[in-house]
N, C-alpha and C. Protein backbone atom coordinates (compact mmCIF):
# COMPACT_ATOMS: atom_id res chain seq x y z
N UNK A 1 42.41 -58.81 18.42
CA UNK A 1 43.42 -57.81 18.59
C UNK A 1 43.84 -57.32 17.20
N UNK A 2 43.83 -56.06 16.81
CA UNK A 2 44.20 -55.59 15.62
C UNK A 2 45.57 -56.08 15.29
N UNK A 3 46.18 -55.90 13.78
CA UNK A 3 47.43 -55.97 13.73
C UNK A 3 48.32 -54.73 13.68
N UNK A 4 49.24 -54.99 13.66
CA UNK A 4 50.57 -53.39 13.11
C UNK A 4 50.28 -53.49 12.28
N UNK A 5 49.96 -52.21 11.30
CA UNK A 5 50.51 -52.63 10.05
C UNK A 5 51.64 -51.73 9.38
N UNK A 6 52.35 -51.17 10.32
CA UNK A 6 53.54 -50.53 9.83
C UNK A 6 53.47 -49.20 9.33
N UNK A 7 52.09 -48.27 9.76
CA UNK A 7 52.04 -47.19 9.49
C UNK A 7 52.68 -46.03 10.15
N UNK A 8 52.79 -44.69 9.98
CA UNK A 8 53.46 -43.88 11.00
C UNK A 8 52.42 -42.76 10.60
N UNK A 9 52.14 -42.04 11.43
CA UNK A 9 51.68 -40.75 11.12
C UNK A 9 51.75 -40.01 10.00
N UNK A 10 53.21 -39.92 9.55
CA UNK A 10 53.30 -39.46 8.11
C UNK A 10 52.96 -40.19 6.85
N UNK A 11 52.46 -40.98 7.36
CA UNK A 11 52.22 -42.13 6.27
C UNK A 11 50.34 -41.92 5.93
N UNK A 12 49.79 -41.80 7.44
CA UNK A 12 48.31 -42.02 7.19
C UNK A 12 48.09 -40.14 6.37
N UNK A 13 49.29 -39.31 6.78
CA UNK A 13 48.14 -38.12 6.67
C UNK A 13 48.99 -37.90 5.21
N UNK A 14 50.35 -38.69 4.63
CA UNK A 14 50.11 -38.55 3.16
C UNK A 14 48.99 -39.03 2.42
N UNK A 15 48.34 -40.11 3.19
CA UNK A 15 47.32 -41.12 2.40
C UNK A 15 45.78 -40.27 2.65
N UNK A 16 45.98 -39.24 3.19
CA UNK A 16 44.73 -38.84 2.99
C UNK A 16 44.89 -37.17 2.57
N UNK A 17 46.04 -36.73 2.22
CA UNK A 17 46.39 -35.73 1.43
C UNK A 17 45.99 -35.85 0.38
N UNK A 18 46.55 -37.43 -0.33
CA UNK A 18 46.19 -38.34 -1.31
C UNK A 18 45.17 -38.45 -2.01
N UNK A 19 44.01 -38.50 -0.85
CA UNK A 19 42.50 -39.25 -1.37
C UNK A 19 41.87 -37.81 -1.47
N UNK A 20 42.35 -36.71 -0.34
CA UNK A 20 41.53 -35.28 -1.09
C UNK A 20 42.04 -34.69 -2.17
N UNK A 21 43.59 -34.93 -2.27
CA UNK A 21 43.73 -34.26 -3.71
C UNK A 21 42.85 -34.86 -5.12
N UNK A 22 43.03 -36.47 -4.91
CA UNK A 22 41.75 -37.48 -5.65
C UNK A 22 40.87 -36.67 -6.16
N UNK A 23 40.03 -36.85 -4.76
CA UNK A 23 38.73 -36.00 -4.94
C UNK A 23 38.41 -35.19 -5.55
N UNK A 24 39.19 -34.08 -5.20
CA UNK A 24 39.67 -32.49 -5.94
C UNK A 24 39.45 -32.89 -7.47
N UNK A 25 40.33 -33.80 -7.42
CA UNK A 25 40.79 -33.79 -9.06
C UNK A 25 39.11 -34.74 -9.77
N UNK A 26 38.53 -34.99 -9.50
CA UNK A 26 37.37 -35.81 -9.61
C UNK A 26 36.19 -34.70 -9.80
N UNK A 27 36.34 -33.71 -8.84
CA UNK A 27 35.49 -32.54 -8.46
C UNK A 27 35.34 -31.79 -9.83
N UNK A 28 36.81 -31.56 -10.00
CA UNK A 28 37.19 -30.43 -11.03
C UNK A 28 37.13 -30.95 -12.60
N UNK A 29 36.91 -32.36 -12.48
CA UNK A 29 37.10 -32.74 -13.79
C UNK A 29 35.53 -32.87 -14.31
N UNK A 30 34.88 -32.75 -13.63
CA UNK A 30 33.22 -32.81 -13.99
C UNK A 30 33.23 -31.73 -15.16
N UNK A 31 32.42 -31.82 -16.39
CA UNK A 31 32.16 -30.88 -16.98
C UNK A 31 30.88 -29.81 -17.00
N UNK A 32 31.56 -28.30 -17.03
CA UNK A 32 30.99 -27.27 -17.01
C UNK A 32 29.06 -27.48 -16.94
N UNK A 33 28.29 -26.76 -16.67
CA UNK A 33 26.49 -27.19 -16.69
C UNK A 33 26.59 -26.43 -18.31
N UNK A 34 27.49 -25.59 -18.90
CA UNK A 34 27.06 -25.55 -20.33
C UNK A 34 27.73 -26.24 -21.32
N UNK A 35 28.24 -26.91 -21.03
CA UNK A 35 29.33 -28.23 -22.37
C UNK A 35 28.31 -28.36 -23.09
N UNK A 36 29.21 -28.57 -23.99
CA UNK A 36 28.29 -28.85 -25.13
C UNK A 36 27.28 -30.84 -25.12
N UNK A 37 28.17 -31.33 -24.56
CA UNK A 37 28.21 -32.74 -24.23
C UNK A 37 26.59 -32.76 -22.65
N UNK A 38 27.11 -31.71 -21.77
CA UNK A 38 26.01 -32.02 -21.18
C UNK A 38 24.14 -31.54 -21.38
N UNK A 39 24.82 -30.48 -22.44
CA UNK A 39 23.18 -29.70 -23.10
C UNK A 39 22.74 -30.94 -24.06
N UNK A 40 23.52 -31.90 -24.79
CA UNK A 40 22.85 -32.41 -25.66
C UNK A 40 22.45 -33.59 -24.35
N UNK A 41 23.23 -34.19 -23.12
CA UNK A 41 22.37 -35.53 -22.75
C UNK A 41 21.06 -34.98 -21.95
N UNK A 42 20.94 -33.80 -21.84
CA UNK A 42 20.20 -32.81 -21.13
C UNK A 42 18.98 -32.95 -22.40
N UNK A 43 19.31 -32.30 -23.20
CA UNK A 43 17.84 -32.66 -24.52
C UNK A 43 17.19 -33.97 -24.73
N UNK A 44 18.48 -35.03 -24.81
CA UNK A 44 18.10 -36.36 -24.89
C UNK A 44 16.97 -37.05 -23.45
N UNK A 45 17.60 -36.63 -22.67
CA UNK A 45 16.36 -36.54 -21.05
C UNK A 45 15.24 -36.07 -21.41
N UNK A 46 15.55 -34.70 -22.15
CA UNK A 46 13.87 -33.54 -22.36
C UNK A 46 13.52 -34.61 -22.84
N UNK A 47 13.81 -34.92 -24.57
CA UNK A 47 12.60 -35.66 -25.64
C UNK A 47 12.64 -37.19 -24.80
N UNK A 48 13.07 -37.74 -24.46
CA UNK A 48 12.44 -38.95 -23.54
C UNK A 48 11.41 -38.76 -22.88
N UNK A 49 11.46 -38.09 -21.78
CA UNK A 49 10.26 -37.58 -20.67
C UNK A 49 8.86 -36.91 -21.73
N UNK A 50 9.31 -36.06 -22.68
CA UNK A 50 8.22 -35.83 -23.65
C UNK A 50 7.32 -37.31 -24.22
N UNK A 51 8.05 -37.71 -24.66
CA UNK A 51 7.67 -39.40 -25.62
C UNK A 51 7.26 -39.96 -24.50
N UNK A 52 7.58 -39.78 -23.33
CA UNK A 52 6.89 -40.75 -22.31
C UNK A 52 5.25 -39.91 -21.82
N UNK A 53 5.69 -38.68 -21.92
CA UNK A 53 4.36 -37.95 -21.47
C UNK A 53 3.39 -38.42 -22.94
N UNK A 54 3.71 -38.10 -23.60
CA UNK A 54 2.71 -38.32 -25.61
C UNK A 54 2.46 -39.99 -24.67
N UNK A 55 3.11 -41.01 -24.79
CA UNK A 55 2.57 -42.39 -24.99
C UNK A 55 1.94 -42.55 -23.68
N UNK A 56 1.95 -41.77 -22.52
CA UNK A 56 1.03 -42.11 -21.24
C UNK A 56 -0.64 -41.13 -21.66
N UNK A 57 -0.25 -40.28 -22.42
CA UNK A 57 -1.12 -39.40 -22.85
C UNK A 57 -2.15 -40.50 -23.50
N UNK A 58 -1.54 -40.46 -24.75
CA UNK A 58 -2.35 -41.51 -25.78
C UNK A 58 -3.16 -43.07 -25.13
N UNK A 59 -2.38 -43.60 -24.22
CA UNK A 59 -3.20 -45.09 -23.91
C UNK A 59 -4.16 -44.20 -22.71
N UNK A 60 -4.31 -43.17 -21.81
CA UNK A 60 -5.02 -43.06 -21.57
C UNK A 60 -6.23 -42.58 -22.28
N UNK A 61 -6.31 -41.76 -23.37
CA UNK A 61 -6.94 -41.77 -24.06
C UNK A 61 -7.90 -43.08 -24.87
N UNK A 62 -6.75 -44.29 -25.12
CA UNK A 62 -7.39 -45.26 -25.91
C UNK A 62 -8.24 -45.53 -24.72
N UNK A 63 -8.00 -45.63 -22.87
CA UNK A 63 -8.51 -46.21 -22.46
C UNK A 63 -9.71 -45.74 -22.21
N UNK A 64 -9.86 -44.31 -22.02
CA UNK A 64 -11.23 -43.43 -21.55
C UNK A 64 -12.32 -43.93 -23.07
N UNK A 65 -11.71 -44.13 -24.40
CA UNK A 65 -12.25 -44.33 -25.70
C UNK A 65 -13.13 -45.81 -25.18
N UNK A 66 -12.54 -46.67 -25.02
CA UNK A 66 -12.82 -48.29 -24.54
C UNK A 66 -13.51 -48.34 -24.02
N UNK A 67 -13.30 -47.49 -22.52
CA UNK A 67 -14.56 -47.85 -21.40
C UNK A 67 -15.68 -46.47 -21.99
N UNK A 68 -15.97 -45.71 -22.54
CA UNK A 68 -17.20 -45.22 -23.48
C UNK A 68 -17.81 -46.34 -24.02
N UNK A 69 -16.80 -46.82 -25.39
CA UNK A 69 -17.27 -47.53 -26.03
C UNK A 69 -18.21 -49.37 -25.32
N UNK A 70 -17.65 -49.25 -24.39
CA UNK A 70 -17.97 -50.12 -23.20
C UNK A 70 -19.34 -49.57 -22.28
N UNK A 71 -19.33 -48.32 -22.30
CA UNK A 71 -20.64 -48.17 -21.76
C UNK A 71 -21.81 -47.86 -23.14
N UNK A 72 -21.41 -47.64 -23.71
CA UNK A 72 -22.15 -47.64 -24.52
C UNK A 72 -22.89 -48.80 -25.31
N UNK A 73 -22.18 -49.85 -25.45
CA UNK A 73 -22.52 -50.70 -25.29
C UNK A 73 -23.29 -51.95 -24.35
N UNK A 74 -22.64 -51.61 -22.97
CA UNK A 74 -23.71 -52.13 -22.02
C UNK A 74 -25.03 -51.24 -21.67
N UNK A 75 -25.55 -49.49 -22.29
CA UNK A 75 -26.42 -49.13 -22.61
C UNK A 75 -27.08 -49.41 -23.75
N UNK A 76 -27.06 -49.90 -24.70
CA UNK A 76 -27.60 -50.62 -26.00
C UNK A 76 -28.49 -51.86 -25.54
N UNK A 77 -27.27 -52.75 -25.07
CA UNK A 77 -27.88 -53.79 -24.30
C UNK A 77 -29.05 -53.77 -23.29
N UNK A 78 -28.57 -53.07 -22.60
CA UNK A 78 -29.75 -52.55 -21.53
C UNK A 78 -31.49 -51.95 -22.54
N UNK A 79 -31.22 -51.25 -23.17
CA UNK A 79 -32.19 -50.89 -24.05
C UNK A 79 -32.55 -51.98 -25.04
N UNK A 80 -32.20 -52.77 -25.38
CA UNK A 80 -32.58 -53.80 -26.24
C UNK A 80 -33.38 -55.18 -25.35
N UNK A 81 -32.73 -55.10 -23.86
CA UNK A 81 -33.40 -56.08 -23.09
C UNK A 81 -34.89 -55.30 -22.29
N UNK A 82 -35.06 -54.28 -22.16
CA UNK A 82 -35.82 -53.26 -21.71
C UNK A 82 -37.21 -53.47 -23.03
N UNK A 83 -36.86 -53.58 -24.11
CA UNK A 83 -37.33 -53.40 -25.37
C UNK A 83 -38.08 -54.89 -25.70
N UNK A 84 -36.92 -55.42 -25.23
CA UNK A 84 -37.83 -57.28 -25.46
C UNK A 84 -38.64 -57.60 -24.37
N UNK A 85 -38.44 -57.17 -23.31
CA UNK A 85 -39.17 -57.08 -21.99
C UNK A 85 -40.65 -56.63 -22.08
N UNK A 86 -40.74 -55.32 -22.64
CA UNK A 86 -41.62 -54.24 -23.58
C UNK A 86 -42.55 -55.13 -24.43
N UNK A 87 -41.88 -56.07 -25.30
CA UNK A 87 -42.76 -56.51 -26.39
C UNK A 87 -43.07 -57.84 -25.79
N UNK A 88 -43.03 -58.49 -24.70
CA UNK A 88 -43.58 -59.46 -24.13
C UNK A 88 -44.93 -59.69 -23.60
């Protein structure tokens, strides 16, 4: 069974006059899309996502370099066992 808790009508709809004026004031206090404050965390996002694109860039690169250098090497091999095979 719930309890009383001593509210009255005028009580709940000050308390939620309350929580939208809150709001309001929460709404309105956000700063502008051109502050100066939100263009610079806005750049700081850009050059992150950049530095992340460059360093996903680059290890794929080292990796396409590796597995070359990896086939190229298990073609050497291949030709060198082909070659001793040859001179048998």
């Amino acid at each position: 069974m719930s309890s009383f808790n001593g509210q009255n009508f005028q009580d709940r709809q000050a308390a939620a006059a309350s929580a939208r004026k809150e709001q309001l004031a929460k709404f309105l206090a956000r700063p502008a899309p051109d502050d100066p404050a939100v263009l610079e965390r806005q750049a700081k996002r850009q050059a992150v996502l950049e530095a992340r694109t460059i360093r996903t860039a680059e290890r794929e690169a080292r990796r396409a370099a590796a597995e070359a250098e990896a086939a190229a090497r298990r073609a050497a091999e291949e030709l060198a066992r082909q070659e001793a095979l040859k001179a048998e």
